[in-house]
C-alpha atoms as a PDB file:
ATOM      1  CA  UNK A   1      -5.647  23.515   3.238  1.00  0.00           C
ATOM      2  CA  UNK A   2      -8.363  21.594   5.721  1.00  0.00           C
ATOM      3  CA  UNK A   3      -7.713  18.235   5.246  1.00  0.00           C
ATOM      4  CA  UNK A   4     -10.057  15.074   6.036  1.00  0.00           C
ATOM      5  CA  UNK A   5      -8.557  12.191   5.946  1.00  0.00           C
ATOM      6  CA  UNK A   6     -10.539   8.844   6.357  1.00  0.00           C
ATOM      7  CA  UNK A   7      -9.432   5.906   6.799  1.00  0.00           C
ATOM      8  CA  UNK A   8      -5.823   7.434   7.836  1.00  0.00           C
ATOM      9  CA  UNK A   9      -3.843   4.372   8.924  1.00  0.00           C
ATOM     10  CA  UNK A  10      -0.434   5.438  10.352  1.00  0.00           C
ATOM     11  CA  UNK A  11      -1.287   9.044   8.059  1.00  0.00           C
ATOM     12  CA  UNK A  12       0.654   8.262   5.031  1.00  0.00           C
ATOM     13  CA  UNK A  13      -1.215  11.075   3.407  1.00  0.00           C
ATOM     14  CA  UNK A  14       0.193  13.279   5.764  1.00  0.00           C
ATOM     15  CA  UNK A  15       3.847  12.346   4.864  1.00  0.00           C
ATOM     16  CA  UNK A  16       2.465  12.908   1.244  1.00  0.00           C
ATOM     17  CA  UNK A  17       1.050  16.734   1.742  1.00  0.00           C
ATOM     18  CA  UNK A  18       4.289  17.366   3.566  1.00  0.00           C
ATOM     19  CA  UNK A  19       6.822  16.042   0.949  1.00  0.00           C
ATOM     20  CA  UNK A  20       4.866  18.150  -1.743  1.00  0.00           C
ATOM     21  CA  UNK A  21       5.412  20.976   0.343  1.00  0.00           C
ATOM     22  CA  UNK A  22       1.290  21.708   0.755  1.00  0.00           C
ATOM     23  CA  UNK A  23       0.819  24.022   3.794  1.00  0.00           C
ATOM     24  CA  UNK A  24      -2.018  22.242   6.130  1.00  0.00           C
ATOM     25  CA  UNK A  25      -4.235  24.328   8.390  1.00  0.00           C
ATOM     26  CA  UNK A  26      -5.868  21.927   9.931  1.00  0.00           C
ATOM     27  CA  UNK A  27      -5.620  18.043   9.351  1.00  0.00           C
ATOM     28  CA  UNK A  28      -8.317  15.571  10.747  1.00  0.00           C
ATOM     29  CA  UNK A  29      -8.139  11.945  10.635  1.00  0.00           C
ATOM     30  CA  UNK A  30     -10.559   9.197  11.009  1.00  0.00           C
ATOM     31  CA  UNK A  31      -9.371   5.991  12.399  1.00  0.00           C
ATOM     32  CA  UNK A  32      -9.903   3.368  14.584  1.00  0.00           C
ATOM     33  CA  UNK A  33      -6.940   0.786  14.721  1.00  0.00           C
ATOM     34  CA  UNK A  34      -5.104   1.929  18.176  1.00  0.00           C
ATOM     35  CA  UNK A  35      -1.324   0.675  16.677  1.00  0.00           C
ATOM     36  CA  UNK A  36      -2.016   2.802  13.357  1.00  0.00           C
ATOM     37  CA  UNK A  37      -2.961   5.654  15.975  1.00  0.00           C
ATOM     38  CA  UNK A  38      -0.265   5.344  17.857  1.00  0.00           C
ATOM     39  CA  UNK A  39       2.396   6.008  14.943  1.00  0.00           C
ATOM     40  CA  UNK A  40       0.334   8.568  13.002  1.00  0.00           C
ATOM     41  CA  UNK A  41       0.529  10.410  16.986  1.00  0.00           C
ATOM     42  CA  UNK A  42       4.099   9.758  17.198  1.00  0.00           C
ATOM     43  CA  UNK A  43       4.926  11.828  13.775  1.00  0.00           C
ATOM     44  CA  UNK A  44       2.674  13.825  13.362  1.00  0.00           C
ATOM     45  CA  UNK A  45       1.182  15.244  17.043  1.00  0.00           C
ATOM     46  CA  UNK A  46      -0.570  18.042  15.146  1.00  0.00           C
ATOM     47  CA  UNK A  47      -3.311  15.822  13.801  1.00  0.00           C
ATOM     48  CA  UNK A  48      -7.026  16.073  15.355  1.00  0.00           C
ATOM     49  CA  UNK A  49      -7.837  12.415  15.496  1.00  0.00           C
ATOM     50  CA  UNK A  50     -11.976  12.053  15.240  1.00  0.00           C
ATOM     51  CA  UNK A  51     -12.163   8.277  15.445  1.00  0.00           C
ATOM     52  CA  UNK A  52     -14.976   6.184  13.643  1.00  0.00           C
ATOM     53  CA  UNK A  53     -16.442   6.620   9.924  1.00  0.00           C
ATOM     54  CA  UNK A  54     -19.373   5.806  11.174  1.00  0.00           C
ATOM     55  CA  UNK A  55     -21.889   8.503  12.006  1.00  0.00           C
ATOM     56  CA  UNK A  56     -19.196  11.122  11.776  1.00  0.00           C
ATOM     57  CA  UNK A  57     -20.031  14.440  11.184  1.00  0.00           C
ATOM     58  CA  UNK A  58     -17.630  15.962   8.993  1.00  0.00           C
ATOM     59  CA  UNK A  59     -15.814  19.602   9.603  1.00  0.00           C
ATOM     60  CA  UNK A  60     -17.085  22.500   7.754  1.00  0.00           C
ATOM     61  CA  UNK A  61     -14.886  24.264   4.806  1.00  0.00           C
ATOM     62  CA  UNK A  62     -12.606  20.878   3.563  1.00  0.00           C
ATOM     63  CA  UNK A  63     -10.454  21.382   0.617  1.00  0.00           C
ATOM     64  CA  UNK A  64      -9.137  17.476   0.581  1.00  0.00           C
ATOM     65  CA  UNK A  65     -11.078  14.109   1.264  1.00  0.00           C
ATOM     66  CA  UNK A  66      -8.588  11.141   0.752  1.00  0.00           C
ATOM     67  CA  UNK A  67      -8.957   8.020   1.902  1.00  0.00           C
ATOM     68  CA  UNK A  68      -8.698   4.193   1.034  1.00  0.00           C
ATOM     69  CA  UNK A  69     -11.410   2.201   2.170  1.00  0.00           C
ATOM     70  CA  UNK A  70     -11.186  -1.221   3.679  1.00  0.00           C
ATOM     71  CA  UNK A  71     -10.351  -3.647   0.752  1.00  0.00           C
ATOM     72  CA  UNK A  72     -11.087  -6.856   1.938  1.00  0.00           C
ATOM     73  CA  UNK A  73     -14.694  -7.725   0.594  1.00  0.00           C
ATOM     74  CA  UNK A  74     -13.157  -6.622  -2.343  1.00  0.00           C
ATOM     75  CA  UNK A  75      -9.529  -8.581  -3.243  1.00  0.00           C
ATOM     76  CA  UNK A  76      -8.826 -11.467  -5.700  1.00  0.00           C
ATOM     77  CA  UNK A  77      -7.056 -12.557  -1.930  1.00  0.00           C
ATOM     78  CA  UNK A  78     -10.616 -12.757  -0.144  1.00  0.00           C
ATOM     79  CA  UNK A  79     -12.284 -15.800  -0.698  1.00  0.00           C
ATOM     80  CA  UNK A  80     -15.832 -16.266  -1.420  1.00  0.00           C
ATOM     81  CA  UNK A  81     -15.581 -12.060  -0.914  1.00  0.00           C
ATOM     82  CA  UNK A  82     -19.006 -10.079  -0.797  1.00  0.00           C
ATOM     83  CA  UNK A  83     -17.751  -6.955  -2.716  1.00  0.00           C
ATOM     84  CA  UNK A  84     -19.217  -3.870  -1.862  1.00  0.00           C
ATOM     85  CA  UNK A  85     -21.914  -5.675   0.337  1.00  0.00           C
ATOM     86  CA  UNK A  86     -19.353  -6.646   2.915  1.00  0.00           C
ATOM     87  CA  UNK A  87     -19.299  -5.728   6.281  1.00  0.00           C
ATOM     88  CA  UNK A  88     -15.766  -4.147   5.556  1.00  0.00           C
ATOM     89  CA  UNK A  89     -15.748  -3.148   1.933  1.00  0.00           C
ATOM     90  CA  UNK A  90     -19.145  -1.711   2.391  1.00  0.00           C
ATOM     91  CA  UNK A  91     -17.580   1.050   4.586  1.00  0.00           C
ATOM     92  CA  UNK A  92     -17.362   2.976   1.053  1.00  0.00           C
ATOM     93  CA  UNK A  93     -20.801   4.395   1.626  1.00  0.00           C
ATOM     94  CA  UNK A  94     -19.471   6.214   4.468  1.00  0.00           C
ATOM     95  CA  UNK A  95     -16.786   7.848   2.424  1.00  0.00           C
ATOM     96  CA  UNK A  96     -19.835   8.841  -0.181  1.00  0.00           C
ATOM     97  CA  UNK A  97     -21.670   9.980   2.912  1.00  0.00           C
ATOM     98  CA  UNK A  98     -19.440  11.969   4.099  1.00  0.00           C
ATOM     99  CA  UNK A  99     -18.302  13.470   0.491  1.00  0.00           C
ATOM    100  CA  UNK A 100     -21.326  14.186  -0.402  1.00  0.00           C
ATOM    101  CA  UNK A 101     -22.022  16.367   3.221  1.00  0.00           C
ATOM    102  CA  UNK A 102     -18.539  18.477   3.261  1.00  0.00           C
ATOM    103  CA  UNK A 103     -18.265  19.070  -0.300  1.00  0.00           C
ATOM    104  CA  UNK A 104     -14.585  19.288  -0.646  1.00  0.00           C
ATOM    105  CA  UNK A 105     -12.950  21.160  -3.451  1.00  0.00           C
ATOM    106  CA  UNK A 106     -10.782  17.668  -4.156  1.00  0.00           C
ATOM    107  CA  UNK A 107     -11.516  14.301  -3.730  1.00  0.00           C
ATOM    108  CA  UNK A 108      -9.217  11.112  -3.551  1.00  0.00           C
ATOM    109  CA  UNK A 109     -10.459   7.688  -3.083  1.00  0.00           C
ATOM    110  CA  UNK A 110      -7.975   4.344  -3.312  1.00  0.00           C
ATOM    111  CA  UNK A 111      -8.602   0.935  -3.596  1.00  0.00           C
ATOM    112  CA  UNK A 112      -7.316  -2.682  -4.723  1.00  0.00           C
ATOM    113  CA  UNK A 113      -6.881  -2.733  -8.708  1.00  0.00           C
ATOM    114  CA  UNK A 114      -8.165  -6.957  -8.158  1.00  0.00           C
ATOM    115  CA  UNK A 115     -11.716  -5.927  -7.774  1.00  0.00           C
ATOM    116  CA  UNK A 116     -14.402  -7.524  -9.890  1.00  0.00           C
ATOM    117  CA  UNK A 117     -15.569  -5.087 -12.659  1.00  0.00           C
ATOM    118  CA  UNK A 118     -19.100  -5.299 -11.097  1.00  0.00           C
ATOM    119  CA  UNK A 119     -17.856  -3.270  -7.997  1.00  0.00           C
ATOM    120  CA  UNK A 120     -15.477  -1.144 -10.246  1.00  0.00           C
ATOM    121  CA  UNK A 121     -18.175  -0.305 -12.227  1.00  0.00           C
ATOM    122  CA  UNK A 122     -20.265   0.357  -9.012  1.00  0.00           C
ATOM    123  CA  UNK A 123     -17.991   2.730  -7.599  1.00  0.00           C
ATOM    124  CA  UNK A 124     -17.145   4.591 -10.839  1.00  0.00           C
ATOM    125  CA  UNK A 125     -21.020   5.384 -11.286  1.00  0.00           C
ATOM    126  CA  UNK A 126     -21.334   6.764  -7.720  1.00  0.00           C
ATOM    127  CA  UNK A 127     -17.978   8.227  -7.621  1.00  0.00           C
ATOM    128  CA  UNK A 128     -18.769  10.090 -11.053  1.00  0.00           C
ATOM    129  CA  UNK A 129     -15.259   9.974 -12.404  1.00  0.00           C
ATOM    130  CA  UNK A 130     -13.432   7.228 -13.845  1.00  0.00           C
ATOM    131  CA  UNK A 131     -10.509   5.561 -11.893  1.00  0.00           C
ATOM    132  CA  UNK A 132      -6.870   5.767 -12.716  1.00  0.00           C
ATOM    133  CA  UNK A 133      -4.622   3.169 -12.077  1.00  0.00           C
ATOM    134  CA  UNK A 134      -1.231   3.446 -10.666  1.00  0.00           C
ATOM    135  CA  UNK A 135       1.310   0.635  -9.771  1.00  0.00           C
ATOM    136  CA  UNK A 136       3.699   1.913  -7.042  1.00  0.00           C
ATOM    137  CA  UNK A 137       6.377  -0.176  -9.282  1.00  0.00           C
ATOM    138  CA  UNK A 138       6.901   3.134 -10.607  1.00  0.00           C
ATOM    139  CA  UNK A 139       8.212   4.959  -8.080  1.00  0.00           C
ATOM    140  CA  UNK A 140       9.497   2.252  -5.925  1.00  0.00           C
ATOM    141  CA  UNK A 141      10.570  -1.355  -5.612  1.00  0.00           C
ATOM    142  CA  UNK A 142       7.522  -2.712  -4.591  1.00  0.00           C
ATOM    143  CA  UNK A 143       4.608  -4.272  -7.258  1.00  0.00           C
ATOM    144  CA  UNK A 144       1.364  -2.696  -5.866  1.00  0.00           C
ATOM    145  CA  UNK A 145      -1.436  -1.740  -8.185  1.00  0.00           C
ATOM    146  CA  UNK A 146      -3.999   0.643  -6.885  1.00  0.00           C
ATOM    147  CA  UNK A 147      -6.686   2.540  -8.532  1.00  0.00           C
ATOM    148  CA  UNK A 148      -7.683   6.209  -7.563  1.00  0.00           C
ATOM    149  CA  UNK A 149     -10.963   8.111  -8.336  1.00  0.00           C
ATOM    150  CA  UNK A 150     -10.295  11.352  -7.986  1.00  0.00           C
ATOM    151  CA  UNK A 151     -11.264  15.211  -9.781  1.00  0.00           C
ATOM    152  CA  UNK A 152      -7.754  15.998  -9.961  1.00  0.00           C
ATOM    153  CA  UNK A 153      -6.836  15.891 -13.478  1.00  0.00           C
ATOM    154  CA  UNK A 154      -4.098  13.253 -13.229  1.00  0.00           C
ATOM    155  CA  UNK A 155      -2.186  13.962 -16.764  1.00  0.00           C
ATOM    156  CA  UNK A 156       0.590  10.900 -16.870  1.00  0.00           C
ATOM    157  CA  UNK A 157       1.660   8.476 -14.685  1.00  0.00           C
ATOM    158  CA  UNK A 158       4.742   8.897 -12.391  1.00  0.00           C
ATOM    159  CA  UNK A 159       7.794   8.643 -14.364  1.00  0.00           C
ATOM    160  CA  UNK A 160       9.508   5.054 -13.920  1.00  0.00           C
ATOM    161  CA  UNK A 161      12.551   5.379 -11.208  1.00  0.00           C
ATOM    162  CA  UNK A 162      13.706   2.098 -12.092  1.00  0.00           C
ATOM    163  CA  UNK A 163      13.945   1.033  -8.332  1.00  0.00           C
ATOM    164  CA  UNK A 164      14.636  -2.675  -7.722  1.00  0.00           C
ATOM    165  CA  UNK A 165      14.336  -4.697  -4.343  1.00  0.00           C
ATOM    166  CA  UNK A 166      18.443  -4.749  -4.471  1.00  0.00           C
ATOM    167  CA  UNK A 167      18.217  -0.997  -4.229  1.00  0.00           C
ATOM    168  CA  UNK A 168      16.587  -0.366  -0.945  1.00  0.00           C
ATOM    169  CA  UNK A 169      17.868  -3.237   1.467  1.00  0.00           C
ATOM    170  CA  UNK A 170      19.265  -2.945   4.584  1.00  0.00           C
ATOM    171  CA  UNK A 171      23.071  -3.895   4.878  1.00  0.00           C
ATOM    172  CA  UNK A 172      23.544  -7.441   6.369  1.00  0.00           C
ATOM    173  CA  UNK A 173      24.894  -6.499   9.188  1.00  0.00           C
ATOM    174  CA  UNK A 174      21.839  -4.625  10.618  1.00  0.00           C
ATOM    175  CA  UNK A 175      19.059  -7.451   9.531  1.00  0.00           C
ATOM    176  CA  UNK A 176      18.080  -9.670  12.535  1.00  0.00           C
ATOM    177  CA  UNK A 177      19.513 -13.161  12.231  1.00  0.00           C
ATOM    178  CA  UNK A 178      15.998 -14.188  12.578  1.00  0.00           C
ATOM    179  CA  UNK A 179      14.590 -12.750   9.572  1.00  0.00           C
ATOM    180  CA  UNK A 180      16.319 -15.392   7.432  1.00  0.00           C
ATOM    181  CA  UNK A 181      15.221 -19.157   6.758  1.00  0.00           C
ATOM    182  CA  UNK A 182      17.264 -22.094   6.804  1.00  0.00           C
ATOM    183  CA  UNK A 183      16.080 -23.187   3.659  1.00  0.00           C
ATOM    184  CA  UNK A 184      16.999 -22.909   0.155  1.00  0.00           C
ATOM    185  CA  UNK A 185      14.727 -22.177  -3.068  1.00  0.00           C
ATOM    186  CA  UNK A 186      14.008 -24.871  -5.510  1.00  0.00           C
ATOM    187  CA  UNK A 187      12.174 -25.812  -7.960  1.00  0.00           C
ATOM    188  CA  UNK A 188      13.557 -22.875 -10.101  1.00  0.00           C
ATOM    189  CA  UNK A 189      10.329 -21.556 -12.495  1.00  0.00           C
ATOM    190  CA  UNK A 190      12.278 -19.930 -14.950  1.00  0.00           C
ATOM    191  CA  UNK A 191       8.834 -18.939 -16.666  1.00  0.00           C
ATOM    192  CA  UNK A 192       7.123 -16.690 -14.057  1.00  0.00           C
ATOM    193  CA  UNK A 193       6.185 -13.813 -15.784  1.00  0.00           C
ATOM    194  CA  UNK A 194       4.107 -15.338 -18.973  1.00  0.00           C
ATOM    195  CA  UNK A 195       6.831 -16.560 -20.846  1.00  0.00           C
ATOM    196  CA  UNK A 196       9.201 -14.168 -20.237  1.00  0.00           C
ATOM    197  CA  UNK A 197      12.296 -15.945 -18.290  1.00  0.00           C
ATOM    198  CA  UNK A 198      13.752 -14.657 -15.150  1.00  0.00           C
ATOM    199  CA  UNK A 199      17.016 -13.360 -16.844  1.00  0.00           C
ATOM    200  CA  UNK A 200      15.143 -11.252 -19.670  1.00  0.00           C
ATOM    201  CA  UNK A 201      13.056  -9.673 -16.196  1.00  0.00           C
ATOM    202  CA  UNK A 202      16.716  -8.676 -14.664  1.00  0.00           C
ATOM    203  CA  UNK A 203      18.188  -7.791 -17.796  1.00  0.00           C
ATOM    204  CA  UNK A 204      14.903  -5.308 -18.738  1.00  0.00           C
ATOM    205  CA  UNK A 205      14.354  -3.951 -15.155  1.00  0.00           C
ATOM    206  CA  UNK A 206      10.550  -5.554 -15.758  1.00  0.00           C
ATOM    207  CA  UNK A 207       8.213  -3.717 -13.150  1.00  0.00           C
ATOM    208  CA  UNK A 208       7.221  -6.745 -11.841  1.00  0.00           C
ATOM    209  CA  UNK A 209       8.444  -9.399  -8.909  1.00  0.00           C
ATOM    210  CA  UNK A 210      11.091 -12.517 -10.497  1.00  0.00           C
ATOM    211  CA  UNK A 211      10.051 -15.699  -8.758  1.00  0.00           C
ATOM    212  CA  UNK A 212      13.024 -17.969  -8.392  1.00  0.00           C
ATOM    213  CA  UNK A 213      11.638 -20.830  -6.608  1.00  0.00           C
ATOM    214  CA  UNK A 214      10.095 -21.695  -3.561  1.00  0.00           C
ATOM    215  CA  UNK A 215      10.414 -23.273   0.021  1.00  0.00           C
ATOM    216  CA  UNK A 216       8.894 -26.630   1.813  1.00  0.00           C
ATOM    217  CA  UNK A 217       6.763 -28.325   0.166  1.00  0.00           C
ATOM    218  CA  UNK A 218       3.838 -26.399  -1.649  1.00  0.00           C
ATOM    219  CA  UNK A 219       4.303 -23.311  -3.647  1.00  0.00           C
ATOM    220  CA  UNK A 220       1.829 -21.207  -1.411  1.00  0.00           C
ATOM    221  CA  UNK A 221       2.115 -17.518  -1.388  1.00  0.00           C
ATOM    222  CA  UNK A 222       3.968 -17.641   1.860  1.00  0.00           C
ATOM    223  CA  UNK A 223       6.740 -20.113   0.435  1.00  0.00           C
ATOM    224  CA  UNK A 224       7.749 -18.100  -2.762  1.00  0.00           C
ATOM    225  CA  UNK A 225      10.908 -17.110  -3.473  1.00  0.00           C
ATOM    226  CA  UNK A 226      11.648 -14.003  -5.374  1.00  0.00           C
ATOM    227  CA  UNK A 227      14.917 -12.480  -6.797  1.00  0.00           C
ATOM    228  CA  UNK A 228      16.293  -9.136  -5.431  1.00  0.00           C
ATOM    229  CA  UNK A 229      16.847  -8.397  -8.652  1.00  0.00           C
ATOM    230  CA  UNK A 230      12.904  -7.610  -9.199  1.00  0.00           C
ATOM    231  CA  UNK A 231      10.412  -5.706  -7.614  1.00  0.00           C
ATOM    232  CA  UNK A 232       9.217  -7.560  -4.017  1.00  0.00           C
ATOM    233  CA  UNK A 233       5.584  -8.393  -3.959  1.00  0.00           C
ATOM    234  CA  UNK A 234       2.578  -6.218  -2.922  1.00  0.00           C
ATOM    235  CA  UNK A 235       2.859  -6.108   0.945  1.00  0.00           C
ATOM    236  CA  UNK A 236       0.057  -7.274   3.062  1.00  0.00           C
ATOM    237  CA  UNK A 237      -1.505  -6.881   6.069  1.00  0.00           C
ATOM    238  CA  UNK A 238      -2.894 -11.325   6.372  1.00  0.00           C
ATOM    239  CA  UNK A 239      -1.381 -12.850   9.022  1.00  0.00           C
ATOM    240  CA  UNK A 240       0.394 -15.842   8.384  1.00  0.00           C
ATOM    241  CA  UNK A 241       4.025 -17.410   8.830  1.00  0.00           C
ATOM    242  CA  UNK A 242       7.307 -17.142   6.232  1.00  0.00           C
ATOM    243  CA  UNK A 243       6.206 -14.808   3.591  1.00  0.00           C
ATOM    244  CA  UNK A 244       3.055 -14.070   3.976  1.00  0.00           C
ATOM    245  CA  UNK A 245       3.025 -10.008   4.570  1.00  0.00           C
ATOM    246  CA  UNK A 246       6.656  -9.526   2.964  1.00  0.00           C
ATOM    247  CA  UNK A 247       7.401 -12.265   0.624  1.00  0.00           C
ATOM    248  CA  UNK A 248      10.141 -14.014   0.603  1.00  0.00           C
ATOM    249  CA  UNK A 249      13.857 -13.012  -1.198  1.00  0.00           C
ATOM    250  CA  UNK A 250      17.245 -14.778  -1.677  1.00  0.00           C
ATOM    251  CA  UNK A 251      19.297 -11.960  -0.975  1.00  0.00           C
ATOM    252  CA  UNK A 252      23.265 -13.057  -1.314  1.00  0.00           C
ATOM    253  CA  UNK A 253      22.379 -17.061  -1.141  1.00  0.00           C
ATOM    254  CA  UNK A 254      20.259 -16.446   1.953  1.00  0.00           C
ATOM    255  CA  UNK A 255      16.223 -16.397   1.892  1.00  0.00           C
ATOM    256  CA  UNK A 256      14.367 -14.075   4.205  1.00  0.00           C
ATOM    257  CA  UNK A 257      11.446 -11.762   4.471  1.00  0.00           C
ATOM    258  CA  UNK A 258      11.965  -7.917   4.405  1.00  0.00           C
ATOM    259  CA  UNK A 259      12.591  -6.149   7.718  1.00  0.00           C
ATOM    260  CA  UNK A 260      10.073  -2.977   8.947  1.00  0.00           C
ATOM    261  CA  UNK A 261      12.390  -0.572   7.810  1.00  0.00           C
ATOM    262  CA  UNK A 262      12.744  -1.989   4.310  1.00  0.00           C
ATOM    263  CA  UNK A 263       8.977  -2.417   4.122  1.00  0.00           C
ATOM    264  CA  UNK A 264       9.025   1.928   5.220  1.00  0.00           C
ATOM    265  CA  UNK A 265      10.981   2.213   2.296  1.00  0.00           C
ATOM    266  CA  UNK A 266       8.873   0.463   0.141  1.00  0.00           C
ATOM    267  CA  UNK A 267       5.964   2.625   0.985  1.00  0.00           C
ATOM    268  CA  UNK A 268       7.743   5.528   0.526  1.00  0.00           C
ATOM    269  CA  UNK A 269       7.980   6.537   4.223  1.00  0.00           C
ATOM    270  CA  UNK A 270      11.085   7.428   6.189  1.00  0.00           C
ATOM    271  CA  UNK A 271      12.960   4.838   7.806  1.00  0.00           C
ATOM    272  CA  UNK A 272      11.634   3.407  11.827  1.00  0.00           C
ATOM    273  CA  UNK A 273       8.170   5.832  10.465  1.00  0.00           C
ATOM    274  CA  UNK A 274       6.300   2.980  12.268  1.00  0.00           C
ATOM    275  CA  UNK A 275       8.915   2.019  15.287  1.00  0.00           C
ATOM    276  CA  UNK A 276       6.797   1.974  18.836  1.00  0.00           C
ATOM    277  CA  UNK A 277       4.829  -1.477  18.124  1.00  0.00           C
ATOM    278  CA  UNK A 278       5.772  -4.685  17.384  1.00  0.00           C
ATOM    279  CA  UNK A 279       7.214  -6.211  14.418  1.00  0.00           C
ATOM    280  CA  UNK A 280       3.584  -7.681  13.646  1.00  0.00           C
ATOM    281  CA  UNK A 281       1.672  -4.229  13.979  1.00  0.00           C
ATOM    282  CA  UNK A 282       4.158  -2.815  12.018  1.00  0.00           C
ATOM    283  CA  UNK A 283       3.818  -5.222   9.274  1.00  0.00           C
ATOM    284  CA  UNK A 284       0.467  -5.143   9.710  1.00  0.00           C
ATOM    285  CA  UNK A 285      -0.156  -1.248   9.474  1.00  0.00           C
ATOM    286  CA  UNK A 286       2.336  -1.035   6.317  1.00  0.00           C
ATOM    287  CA  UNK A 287       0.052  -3.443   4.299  1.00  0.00           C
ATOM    288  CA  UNK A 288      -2.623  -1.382   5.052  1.00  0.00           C
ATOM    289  CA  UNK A 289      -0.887   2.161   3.560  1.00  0.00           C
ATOM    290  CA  UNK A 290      -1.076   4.535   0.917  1.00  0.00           C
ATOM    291  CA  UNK A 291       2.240   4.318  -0.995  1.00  0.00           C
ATOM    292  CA  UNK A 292       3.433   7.726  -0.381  1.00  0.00           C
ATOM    293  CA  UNK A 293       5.195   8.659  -3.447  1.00  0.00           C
ATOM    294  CA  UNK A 294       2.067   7.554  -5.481  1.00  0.00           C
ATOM    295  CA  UNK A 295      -0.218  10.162  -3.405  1.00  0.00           C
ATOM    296  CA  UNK A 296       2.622  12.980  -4.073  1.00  0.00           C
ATOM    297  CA  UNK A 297       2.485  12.259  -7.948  1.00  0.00           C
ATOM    298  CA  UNK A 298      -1.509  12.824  -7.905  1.00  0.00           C
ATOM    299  CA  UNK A 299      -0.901  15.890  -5.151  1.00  0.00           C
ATOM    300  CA  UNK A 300       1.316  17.966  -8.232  1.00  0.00           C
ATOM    301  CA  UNK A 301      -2.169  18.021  -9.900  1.00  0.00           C
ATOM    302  CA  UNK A 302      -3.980  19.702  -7.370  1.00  0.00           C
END
């Protein structure tokens, strides 16, 4: 297969076409971030890299366009957020653009599930198929709803692997001392999930995170404290101190954030995937990524 690829990030949907075992002749990426270049070069040195979006003209005779276009004119997390209109989110056009000039035998596009339904609906009209939506929770321990629109007849979702936080931690002994807080959770909100208490969430295997508290003084995204027990919380790319990319965990009476590797893990992607940059690029790019095993359930359909 040719392969286009905008908006490739550290190539997640490389890792994808490999681990379904989908011979590549040639696969092209657009992208513009120099630390998400610099791992996609590390793994995979056989991609032609073809830089900006904008104004590219696409290669002849594509078979796949995937991509997941900038998000944040379009999040519940953006405030006072311009939807499509925005500078960032607006970047979709491109992907049309270029869709509509290469043709491609299949088409994936990804995107936050926390859009408005004006911009849903928006994209669904031009897109021409309706969007399926997919929470990673499924195939991994992390909570991340995304919705695709793609012509690939998607039959089911991915069958649930029942994979909790617990499951995919690093042993003590090779987190950083750093990664954990001095702290400890309180105010103990044994209500988080609508009614549901926190021991019904661990006793069901709910596909969702189990908040167990928080730290300092307000109950900010950054200073909530969920249960390894659960799923961990959507990871982001937002800067910010504590939990603010990761979330924060109390993980055998301690409270800390996820390392890099677990966050690899949680994205489906092999462990140190993203080791060359720092801690904060890596964070950074890993927020920014296709969840991998998500892309390989939609790939069987192909």
């Amino acid at each position: 297969m040719n392969v286009l690829s905008l908006f490739d990030g550290i190539s997640c949907a490389m890792v994808a076409l490999k681990k379904s075992k989908i011979e590549i002749k040639n696969y092209y990426a657009c992208e513009i971030d120099s630390n998400a270049i610099k791992v996609s070069k590390k793994n995979h040195p056989e991609i032609v890299h073809l830089g900006s979006v904008v104004g590219l003209t696409p290669p002849n005779n594509i078979d796949l366009l995937i991509g997941g276009s900038p998000c944040q004119d379009l999040s519940i997390a953006k405030k006072g957020r311009q939807g499509l209109e925005g500078e960032r989110s607006g970047l979709f056009y491109e992907y049309v653009r270029i869709m509509k000039e290469c043709k491609p035998k299949y088409f994936i596009l990804e995107n936050v599930n926390s859009m408005s339904k004006e911009s849903k609906a928006k994209i669904t009209e031009i897109m021409g198929v309706k969007p399926i939506m997919i929470n990673a929770a499924l195939v991994s321990a992390q909570s991340r709803k995304r919705l695709f629109w793609t012509n690939i007849l998607v039959k089911e979702l991915p069958e649930d692997k029942n994979i909790l936080l617990k499951d995919i931690l690093q042993p003590d002994a090779e987190v950083d001392k750093r990664m954990t807080s001095n702290s400890k959770a309180f105010c103990l909100d044994a209500n988080y999930h609508k009614g549901s208490s926190a021991e019904h969430s661990i006793e069901k295997k709910v596909r969702t995170m189990v908040k167990i508290g928080h730290i300092g003084n307000t109950d900010g995204q950054a200073n909530r404290v969920y249960s390894d027990e659960g799923k961990s919380v959507c990871l982001s790319s937002n800067s910010g101190g504590s939990g603010a990319k990761t979330g924060l965990y109390e993980i055998k009476e301690n409270i800390r954030k996820l390392t890099p590797i677990e966050c690899e893990r949680l994205q489906g992607l092999p462990d140190n995937y993203t080791e060359g940059i720092s801690n904060t690029q890596r964070y950074r790019c890993l927020g920014n990524a296709f969840n991998v095993d998500v892309i390989v359930h939609i790939l069987k359909y192909m």
